[in-house]
N, C-alpha and C. Protein backbone atom coordinates (compact mmCIF):
# COMPACT_ATOMS: atom_id res chain seq x y z
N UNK A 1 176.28 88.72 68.51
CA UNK A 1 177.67 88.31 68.48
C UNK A 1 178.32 88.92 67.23
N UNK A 2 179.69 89.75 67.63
CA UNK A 2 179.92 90.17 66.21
C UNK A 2 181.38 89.46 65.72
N UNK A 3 181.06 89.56 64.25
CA UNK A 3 181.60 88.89 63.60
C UNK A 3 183.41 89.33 63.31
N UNK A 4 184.52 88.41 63.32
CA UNK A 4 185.95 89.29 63.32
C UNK A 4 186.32 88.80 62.19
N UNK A 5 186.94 89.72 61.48
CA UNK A 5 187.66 89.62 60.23
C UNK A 5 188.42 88.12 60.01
N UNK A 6 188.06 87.72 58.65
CA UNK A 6 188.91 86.28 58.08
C UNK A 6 189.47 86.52 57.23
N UNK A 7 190.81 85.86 56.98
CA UNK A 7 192.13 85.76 56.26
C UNK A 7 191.76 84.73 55.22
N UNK A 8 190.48 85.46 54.12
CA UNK A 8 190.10 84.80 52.93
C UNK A 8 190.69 84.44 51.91
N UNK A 9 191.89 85.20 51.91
CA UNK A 9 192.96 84.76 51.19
C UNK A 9 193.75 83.74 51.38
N UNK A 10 193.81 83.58 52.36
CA UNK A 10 195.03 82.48 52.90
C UNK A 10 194.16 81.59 53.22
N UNK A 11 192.82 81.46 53.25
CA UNK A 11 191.89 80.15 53.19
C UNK A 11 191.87 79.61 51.74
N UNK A 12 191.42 80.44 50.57
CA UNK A 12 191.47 80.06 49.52
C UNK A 12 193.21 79.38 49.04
N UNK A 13 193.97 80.17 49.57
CA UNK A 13 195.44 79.36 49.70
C UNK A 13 195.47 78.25 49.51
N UNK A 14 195.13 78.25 51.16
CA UNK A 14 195.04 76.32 51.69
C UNK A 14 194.11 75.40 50.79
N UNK A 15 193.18 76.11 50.52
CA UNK A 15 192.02 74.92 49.62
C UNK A 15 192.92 74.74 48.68
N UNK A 16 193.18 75.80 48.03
CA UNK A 16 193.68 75.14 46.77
C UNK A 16 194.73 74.37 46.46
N UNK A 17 195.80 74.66 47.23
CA UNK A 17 197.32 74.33 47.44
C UNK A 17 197.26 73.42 48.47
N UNK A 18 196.73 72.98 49.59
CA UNK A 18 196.91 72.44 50.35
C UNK A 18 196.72 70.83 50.60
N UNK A 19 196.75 70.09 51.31
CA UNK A 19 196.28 68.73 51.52
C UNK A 19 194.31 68.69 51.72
N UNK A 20 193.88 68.21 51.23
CA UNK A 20 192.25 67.97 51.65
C UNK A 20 192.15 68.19 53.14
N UNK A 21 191.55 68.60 53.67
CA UNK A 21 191.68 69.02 55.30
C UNK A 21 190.57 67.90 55.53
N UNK A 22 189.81 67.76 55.14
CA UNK A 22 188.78 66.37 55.55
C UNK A 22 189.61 65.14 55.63
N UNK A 23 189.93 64.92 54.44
CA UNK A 23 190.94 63.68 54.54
C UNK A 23 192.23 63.83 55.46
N UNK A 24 192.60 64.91 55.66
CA UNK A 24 193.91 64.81 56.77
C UNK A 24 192.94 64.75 58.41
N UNK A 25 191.76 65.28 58.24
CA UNK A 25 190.91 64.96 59.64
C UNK A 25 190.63 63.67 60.19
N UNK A 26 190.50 63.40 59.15
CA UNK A 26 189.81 61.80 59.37
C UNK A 26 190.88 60.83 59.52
N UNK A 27 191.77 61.05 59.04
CA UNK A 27 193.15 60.36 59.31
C UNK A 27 193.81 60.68 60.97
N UNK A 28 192.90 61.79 61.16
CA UNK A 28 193.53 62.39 62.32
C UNK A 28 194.96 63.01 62.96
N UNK A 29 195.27 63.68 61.82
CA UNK A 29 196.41 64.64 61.56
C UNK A 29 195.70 65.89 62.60
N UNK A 30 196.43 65.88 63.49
CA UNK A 30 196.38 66.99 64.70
C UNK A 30 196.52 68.35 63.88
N UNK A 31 196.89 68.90 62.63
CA UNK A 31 196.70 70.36 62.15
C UNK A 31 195.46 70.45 61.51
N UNK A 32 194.78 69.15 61.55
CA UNK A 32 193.17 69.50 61.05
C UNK A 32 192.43 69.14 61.87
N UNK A 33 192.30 68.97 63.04
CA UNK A 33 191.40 68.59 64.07
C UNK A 33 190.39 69.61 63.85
N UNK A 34 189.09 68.76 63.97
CA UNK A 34 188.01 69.38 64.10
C UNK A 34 186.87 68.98 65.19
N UNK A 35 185.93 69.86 65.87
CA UNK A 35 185.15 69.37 66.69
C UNK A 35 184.06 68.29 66.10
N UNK A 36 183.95 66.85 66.22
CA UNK A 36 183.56 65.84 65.84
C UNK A 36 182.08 66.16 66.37
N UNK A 37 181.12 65.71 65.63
CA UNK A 37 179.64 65.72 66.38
C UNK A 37 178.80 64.82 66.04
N UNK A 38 179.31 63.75 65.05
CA UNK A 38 178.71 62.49 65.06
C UNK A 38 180.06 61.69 63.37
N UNK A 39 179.71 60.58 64.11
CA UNK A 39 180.45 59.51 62.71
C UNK A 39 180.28 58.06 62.49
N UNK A 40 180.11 57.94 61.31
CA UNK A 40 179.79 56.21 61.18
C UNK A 40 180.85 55.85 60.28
N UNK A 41 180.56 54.45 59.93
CA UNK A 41 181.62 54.27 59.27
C UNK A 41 181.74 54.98 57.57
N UNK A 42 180.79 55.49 56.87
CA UNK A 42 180.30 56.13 55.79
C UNK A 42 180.35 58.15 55.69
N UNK A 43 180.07 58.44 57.22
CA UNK A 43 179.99 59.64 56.79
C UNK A 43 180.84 60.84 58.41
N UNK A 44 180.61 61.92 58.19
CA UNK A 44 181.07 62.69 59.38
C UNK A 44 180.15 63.73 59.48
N UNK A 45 180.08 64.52 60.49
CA UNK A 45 179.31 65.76 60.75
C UNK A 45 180.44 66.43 62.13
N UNK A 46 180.85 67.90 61.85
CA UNK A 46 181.68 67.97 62.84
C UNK A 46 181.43 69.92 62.34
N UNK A 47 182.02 70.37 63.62
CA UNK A 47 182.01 72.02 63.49
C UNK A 47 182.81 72.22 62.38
N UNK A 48 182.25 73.63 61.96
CA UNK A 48 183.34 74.73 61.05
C UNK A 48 183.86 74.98 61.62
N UNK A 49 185.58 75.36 61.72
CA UNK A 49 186.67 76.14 61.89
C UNK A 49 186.49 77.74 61.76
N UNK A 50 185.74 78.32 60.62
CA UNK A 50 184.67 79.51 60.40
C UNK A 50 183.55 79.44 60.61
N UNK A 51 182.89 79.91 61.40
CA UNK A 51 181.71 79.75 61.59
C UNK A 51 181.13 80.99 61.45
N UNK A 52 179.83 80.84 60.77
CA UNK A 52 179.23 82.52 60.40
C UNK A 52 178.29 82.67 61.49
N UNK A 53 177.98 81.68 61.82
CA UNK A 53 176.55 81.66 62.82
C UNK A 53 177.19 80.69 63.77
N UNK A 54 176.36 80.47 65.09
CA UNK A 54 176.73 79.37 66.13
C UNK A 54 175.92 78.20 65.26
N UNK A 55 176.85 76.95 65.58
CA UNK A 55 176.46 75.59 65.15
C UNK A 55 176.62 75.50 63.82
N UNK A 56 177.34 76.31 63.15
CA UNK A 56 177.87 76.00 61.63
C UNK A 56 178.27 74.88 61.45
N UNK A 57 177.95 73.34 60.88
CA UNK A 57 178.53 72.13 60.41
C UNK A 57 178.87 71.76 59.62
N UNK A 58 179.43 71.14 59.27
CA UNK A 58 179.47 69.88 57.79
C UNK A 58 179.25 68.52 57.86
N UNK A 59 178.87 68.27 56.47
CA UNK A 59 178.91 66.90 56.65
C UNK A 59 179.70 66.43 55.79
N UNK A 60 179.90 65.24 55.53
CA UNK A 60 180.78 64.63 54.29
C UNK A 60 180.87 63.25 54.46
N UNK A 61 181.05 62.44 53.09
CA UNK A 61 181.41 60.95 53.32
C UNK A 61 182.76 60.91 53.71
N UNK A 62 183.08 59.86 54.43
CA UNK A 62 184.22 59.36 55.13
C UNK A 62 185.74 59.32 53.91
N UNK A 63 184.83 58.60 52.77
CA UNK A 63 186.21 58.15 51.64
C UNK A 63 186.28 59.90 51.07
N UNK A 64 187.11 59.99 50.32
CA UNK A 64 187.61 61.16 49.56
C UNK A 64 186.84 60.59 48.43
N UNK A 65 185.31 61.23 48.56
CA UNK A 65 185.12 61.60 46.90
C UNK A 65 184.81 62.75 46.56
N UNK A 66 184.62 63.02 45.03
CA UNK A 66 184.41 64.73 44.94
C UNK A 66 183.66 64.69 43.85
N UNK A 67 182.91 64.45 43.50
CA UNK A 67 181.78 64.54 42.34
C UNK A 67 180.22 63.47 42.91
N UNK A 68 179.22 64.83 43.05
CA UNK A 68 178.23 63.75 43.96
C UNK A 68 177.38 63.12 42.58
N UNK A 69 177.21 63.62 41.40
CA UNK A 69 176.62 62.89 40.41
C UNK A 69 177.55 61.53 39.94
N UNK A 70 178.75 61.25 40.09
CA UNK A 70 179.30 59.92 39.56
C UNK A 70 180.18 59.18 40.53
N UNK A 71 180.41 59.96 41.47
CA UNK A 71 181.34 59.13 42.73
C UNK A 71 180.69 58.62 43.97
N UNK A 72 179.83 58.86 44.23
CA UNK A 72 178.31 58.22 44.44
C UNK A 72 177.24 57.67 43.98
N UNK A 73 176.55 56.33 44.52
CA UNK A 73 175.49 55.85 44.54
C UNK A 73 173.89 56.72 44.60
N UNK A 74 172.97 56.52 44.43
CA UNK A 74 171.94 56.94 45.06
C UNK A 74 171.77 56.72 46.39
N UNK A 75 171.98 54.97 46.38
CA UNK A 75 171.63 54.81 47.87
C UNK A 75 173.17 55.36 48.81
N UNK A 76 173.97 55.55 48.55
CA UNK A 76 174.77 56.71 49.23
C UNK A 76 174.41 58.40 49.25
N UNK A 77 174.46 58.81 48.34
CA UNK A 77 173.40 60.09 48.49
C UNK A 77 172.20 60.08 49.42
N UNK A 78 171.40 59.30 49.60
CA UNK A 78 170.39 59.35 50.46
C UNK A 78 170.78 58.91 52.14
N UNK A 79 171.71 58.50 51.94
CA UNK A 79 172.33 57.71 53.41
C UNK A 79 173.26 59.24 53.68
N UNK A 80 173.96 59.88 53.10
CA UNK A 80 174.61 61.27 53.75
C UNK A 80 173.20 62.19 53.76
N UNK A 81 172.46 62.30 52.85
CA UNK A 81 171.19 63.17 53.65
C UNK A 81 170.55 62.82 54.71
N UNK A 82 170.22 61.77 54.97
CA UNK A 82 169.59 60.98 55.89
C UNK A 82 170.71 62.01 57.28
N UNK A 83 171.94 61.67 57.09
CA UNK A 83 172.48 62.05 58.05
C UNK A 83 172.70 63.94 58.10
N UNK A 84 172.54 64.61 57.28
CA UNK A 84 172.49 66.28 56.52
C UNK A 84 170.81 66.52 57.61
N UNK A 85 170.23 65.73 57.34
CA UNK A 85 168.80 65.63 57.71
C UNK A 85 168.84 65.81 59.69
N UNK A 86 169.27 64.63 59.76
CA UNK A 86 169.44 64.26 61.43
C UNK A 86 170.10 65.76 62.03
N UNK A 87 171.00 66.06 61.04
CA UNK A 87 171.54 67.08 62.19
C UNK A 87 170.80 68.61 62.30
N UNK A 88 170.27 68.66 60.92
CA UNK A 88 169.29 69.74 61.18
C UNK A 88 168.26 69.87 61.93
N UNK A 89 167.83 68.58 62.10
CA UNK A 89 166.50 68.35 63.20
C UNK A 89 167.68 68.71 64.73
N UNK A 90 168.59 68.07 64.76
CA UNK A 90 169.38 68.40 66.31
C UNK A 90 169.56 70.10 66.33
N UNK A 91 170.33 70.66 65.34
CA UNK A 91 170.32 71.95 65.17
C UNK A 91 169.37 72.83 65.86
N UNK A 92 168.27 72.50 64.96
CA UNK A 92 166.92 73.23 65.03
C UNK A 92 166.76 72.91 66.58
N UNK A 93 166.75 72.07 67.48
CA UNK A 93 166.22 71.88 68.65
C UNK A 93 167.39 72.76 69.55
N UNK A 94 168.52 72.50 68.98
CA UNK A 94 169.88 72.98 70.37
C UNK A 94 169.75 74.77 70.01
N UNK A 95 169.55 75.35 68.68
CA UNK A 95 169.66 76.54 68.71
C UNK A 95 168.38 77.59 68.43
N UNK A 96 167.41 76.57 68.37
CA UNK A 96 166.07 77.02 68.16
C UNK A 96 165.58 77.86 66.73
N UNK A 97 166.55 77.65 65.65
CA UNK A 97 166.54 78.25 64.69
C UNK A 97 165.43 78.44 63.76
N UNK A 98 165.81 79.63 62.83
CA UNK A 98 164.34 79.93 62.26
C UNK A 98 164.18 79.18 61.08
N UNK A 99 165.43 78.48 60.58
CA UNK A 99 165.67 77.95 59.29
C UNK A 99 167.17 77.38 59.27
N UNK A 100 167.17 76.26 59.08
CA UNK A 100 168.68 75.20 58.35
C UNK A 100 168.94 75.48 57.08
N UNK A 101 170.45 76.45 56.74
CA UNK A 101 170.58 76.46 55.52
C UNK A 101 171.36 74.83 55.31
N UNK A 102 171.26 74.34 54.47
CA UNK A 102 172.46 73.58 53.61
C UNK A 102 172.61 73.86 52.13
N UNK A 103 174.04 73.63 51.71
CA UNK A 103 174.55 74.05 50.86
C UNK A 103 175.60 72.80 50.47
N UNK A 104 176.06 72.63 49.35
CA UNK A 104 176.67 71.73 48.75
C UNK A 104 178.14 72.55 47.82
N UNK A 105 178.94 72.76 48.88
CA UNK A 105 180.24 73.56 48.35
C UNK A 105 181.51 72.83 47.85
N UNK A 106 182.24 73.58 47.26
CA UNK A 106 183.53 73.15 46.79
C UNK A 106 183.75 72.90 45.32
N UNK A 107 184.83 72.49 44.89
CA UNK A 107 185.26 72.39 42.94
C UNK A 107 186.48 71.32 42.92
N UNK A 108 186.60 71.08 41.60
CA UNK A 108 188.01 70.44 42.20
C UNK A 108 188.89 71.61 42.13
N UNK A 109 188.62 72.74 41.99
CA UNK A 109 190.12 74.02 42.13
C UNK A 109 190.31 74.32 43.69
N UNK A 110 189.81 73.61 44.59
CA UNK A 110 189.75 73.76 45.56
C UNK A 110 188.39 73.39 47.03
N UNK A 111 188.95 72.44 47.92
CA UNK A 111 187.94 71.95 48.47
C UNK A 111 186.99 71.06 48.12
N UNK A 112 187.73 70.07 47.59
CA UNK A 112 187.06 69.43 46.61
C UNK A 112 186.52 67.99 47.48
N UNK A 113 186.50 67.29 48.39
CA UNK A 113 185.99 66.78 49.20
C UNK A 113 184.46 66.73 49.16
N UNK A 114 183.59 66.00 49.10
CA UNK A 114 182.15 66.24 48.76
C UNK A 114 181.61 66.26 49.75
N UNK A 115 181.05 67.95 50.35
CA UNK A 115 180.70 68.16 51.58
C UNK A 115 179.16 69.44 51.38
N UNK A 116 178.44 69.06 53.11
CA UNK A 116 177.74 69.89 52.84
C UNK A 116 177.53 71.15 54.31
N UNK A 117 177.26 72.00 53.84
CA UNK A 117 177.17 73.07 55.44
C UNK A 117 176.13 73.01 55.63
N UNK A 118 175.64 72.57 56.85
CA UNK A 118 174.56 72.65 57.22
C UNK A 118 174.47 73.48 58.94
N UNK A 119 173.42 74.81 58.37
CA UNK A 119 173.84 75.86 59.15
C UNK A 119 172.64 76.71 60.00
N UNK A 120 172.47 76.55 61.19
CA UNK A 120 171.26 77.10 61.76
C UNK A 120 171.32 78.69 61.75
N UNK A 121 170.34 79.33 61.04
CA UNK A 121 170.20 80.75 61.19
C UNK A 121 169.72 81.31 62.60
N UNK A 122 169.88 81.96 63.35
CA UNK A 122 168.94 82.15 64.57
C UNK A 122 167.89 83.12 64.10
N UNK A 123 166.81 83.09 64.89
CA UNK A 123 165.74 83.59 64.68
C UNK A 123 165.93 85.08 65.22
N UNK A 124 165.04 86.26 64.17
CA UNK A 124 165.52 87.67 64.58
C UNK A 124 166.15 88.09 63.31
N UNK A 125 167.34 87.48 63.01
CA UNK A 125 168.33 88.23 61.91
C UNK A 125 167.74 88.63 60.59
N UNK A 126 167.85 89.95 60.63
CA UNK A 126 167.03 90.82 59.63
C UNK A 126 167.00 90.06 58.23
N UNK A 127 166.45 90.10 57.58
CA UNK A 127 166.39 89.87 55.81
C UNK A 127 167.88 89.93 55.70
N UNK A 128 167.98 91.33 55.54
CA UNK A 128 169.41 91.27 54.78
C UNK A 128 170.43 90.99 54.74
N UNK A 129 170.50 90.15 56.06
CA UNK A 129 171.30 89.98 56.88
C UNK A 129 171.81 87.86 56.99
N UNK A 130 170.52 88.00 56.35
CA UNK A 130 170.16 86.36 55.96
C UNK A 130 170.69 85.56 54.77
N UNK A 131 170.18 84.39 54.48
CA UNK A 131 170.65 83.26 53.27
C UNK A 131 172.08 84.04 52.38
N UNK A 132 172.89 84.41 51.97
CA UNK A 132 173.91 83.93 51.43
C UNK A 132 175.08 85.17 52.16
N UNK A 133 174.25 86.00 52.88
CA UNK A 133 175.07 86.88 53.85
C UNK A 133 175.16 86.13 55.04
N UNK A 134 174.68 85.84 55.30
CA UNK A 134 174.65 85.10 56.61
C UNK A 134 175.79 83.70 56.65
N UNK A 135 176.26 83.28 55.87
CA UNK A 135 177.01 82.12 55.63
C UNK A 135 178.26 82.44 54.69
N UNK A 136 178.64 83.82 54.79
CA UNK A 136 179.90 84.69 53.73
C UNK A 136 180.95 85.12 55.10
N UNK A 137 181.98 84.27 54.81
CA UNK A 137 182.82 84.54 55.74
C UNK A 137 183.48 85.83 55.43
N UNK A 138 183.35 86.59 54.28
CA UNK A 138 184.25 87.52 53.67
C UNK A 138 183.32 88.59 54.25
N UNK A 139 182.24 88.51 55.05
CA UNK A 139 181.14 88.94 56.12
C UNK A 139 181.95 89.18 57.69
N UNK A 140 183.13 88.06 57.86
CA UNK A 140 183.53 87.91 59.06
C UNK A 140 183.24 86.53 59.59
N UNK A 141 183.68 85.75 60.22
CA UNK A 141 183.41 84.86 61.27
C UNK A 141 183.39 84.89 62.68
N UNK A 142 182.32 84.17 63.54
CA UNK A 142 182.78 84.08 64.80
C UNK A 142 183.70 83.52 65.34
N UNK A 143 184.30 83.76 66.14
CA UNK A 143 185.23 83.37 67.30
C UNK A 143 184.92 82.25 68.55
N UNK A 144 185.29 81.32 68.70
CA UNK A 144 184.99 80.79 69.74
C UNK A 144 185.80 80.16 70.23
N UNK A 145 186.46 80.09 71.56
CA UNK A 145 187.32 79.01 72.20
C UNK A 145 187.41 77.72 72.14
N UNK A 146 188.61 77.11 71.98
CA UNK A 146 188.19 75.72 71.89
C UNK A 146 187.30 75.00 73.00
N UNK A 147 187.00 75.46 74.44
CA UNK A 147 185.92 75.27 75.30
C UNK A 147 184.60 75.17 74.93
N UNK A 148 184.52 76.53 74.27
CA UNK A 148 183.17 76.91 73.66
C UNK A 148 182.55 75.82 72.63
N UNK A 149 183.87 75.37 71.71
CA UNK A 149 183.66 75.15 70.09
C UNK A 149 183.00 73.30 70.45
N UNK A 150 183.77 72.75 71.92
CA UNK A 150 183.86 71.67 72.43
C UNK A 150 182.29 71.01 73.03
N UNK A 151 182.02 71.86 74.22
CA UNK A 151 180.60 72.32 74.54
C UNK A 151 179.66 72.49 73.25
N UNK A 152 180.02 73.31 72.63
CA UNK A 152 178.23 73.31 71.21
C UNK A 152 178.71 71.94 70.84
N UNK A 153 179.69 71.49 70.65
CA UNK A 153 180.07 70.02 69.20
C UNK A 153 179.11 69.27 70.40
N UNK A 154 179.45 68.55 71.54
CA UNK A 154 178.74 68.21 72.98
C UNK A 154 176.92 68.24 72.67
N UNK A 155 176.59 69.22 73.16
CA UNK A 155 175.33 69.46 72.73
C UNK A 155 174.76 69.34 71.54
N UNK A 156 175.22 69.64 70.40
CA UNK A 156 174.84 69.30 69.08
C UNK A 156 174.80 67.33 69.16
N UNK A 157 176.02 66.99 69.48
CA UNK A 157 176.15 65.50 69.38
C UNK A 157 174.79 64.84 70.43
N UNK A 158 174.77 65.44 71.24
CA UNK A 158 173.60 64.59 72.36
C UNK A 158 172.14 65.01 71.70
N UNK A 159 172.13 65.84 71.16
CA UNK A 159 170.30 66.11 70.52
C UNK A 159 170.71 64.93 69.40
N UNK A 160 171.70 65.21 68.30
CA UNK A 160 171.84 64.32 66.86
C UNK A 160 171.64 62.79 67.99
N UNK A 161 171.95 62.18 68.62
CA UNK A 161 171.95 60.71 69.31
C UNK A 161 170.50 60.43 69.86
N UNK A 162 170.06 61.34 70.25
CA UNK A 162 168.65 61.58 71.14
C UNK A 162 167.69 60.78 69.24
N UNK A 163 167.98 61.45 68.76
CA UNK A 163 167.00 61.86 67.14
C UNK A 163 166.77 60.30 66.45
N UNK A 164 165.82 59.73 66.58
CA UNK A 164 165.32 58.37 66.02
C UNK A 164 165.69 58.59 64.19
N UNK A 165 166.61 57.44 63.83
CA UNK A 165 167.08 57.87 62.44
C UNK A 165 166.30 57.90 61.39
């Protein structure tokens, strides 16, 4: 699947200048809709909008915090891995991957929401082609229809439900 050019500029834009797109999601502001793939009352897991690979996710706690050493608990930290965790095991089963990256992104200069990507590599993709190329949108992103994007969120959500917590 090849990858089509992203408007990295005008992403970094929006992070920085813009409203929190998590928090306008969760509020459910229709210009941040995202494909949902599991939620409790504490946390979310839902598709990337960029996706470098198929089944690119995030996760994040529900409230707007942005510092995981002081705006969190332990036993909150372990309750969003717990759930970082679940979906990689669903991942790994829906796309058969060779490896789950996760990553812990963002600043407060932008994207500051305390979130994590959690991202199935498929199996095959050369070395070089892998861990921090493989998840660089300035690499390109895939494309997918909202059909498409609807269907994987679908399948991702029914393995994550299947998965004993």
């Amino acid at each position: 699947m090849s990858r089509q050019p992203f408007d990295l500029a005008g992403h970094v834009e929006r992070s920085r200048n813009g409203p929190c797109f998590i928090c306008e999601m969760i509020a459910g502001n229709p210009d941040y809709a995202h494909h949902v793939i599991a939620r409790d009352g504490d946390s979310i897991a839902f598709l990337s909008k960029f996706p470098t690979q198929p089944g690119y996710a995030l996760v994040c706690p529900t409230a707007h915090v942005e510092d995981l050493a002081e705006d969190i608990s332990p036993a909150q930290y372990l309750a969003l891995h717990a759930v970082v965790h679940r979906l990689a095991r669903a991942l790994k089963q829906v796309f058969d991957a060779e490896r789950i990256y996760v990553l812990s992104l963002g600043s407060q200069q932008g994207n500051s929401h305390l979130h994590w990507h959690v991202v199935p590599l498929p199996r095959g993709v050369p070395y070089e082609r892998q861990q921090y190329h493989a998840l660089m949108a300035e690499h390109g992103v895939l494309e997918f229809t909202e059909t498409e994007m609807a269907a994987t969120a679908a399948m991702i959500a029914a393995a994550y439900a299947a998965l004993e917590v």
